[in-house]
Protein backbone atom coordinates (compact mmCIF):
# COMPACT_ATOMS: atom_id res chain seq x y z
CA UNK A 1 89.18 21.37 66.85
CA UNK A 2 87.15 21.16 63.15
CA UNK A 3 89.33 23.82 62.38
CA UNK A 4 92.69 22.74 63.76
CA UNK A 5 92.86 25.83 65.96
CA UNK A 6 94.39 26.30 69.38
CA UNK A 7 92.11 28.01 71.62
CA UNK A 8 94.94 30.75 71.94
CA UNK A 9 94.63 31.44 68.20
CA UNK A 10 90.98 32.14 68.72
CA UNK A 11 91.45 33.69 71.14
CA UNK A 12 93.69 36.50 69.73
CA UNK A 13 91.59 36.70 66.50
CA UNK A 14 88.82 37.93 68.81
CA UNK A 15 90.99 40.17 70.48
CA UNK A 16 90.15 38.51 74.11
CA UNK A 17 92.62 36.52 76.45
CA UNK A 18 93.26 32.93 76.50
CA UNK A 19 90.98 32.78 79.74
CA UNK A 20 88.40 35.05 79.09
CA UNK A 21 87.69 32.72 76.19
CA UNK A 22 87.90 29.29 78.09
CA UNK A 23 85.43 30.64 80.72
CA UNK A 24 83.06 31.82 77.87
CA UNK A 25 83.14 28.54 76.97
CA UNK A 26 82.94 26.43 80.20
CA UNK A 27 79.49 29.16 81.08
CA UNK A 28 81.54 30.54 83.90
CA UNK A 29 80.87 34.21 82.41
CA UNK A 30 78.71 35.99 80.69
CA UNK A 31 79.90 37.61 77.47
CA UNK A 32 78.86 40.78 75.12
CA UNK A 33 76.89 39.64 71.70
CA UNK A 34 80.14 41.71 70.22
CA UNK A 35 82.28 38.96 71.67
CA UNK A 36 80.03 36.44 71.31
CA UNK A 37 79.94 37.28 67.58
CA UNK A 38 83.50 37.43 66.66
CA UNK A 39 84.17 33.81 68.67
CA UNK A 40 81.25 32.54 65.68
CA UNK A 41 83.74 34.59 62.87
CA UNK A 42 86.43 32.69 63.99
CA UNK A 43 85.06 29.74 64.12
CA UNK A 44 82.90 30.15 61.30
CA UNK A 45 79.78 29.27 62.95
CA UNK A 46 76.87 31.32 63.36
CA UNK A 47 76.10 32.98 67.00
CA UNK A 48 73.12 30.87 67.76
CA UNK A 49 75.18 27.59 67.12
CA UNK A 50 77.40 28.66 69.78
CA UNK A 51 74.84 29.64 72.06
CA UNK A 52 72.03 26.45 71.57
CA UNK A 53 73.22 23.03 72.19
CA UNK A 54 70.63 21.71 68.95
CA UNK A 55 70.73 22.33 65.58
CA UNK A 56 67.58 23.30 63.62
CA UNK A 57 65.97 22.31 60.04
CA UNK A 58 63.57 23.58 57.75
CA UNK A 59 61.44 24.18 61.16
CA UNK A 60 62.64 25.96 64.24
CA UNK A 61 59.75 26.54 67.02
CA UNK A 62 60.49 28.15 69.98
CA UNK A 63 57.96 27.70 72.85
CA UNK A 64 58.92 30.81 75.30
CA UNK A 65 58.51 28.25 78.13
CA UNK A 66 61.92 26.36 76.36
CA UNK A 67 63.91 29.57 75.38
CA UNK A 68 66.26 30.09 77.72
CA UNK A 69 66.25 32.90 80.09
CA UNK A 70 68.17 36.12 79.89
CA UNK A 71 71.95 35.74 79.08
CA UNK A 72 73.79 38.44 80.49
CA UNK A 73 73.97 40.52 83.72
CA UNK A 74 73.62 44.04 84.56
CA UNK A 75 77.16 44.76 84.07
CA UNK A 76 77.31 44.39 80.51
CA UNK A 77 74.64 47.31 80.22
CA UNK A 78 71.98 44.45 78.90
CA UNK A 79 70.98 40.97 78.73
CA UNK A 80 69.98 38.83 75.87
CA UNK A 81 67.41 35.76 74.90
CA UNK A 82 68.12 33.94 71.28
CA UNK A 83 64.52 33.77 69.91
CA UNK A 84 65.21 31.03 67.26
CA UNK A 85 67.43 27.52 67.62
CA UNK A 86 67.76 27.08 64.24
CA UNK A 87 70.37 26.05 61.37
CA UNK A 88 73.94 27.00 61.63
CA UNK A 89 73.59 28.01 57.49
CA UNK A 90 70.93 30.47 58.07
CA UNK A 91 72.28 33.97 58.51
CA UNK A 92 69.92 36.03 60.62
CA UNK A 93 70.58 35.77 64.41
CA UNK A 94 66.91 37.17 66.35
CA UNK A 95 67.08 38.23 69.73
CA UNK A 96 65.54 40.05 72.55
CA UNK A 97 67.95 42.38 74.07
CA UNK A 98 67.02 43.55 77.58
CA UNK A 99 68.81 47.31 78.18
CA UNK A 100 69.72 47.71 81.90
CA UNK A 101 67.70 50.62 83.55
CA UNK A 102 69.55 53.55 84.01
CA UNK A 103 69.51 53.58 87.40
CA UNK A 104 72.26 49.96 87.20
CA UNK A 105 73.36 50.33 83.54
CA UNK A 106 77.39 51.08 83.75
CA UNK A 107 78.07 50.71 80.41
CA UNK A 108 79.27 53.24 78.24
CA UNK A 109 82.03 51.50 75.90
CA UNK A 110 80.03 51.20 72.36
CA UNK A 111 80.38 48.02 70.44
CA UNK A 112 81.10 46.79 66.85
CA UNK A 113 80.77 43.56 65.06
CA UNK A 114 80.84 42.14 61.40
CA UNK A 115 76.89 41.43 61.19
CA UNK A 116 74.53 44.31 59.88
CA UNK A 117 71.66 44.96 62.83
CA UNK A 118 68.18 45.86 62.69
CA UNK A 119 66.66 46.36 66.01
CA UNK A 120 62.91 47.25 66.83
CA UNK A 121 61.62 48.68 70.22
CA UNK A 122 59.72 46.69 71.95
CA UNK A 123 58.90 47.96 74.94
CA UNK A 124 60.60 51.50 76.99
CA UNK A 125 63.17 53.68 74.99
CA UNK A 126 66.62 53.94 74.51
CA UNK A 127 68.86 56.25 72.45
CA UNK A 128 71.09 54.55 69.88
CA UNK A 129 74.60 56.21 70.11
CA UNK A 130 75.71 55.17 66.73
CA UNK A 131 78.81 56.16 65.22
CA UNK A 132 79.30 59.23 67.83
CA UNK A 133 75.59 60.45 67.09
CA UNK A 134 72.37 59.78 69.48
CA UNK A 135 69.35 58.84 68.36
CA UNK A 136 66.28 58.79 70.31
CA UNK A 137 63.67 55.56 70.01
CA UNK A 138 60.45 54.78 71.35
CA UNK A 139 58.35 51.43 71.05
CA UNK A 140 57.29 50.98 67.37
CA UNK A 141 60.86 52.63 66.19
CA UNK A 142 63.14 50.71 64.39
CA UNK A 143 66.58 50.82 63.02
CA UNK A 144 68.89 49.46 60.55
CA UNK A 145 72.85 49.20 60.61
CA UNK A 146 76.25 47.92 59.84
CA UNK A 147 77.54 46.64 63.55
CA UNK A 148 81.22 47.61 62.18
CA UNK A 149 80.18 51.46 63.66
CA UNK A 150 80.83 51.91 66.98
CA UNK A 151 77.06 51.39 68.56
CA UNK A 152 75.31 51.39 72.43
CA UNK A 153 71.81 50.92 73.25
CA UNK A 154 71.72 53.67 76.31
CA UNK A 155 68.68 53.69 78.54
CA UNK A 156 66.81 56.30 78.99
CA UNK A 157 65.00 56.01 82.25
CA UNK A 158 65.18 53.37 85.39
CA UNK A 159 62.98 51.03 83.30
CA UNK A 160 64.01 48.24 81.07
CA UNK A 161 63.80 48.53 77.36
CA UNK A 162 63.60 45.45 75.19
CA UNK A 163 64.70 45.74 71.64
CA UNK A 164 63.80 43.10 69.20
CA UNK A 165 67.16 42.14 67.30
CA UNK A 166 68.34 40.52 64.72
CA UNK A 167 71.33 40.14 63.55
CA UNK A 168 72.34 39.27 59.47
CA UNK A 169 75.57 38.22 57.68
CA UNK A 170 76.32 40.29 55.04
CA UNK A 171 77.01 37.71 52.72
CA UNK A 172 73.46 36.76 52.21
């Protein structure tokens, strides 16, 4: 409304339908970070402002027993917790994502967005299909990239992977 757009004009700047967008934001779906990311480019917020209900200062301390949960479901290929509720002028987004095992993962449709990525594995492996090529990581691997390449975190066995995250504006 800050911005004097209609929810259909976001809506087709992201590419998604009127509906898909109003249950996004009512919580009545879950949505890909890809999504999630363009709705904070057109709005012009960052993704963790659209995902925490408080805005951080010079401090943001998140006690795991406060972080929220997993965001996601196993359709999506992975789930997702936002490690830091902090300013919506800061422009690194960290996150946990959680890659579906292999055994439930049905995702193979890569994704792009405008932020560069660097991801760490945590725990498990994956291979990072990036820009048509696969790459093969292992805990203690770690990766940096421009989200505008077609990209999928693809499991590599029936156990979870978690990949630490995080997510930067390039106009820092």
């Amino acid at each position: 409304m800050r911005q004097k757009k209609t929810q259909q004009q976001i809506a087709d700047e992201c590419g998604i339908s009127k509906s898909m967008l109003s249950k996004i934001e009512n919580g009545q779906t879950a949505s890909a970070v890809a999504t999630l990311s363009k709705i904070s480019e057109a709005l012009h917020v960052s993704l963790s402002w659209l995902l925490e209900d408080k805005v951080g200062d010079s401090l943001v301390l998140q006690k795991r027993s406060q972080r929220k949960s997993k965001i996601g479901d196993v359709h999506m290929g992975y789930s997702y917790e936002l490690l830091a509720n902090r300013s919506q002028f800061s422009n690194i987004e960290p996150t946990i994502v959680h890659v579906t095992p292999k055994n439930r993962n049905l995702r193979t449709e890569t994704y792009t967005h405008l932020q560069d990525e660097f991801i760490y594995i945590l725990e498990g492996s994956i291979y990072l299909l990036y820009d048509g090529e696969n790459y093969y990581m292992e805990k203690g691997d770690s990766a940096y990239f421009k989200g505008e390449k077609p990209h999928l975190f693809i499991p590599v066995n029936d156990e979870e992977a978690q990949v630490l995250t995080c997510f930067m504006d390039r106009n820092i």
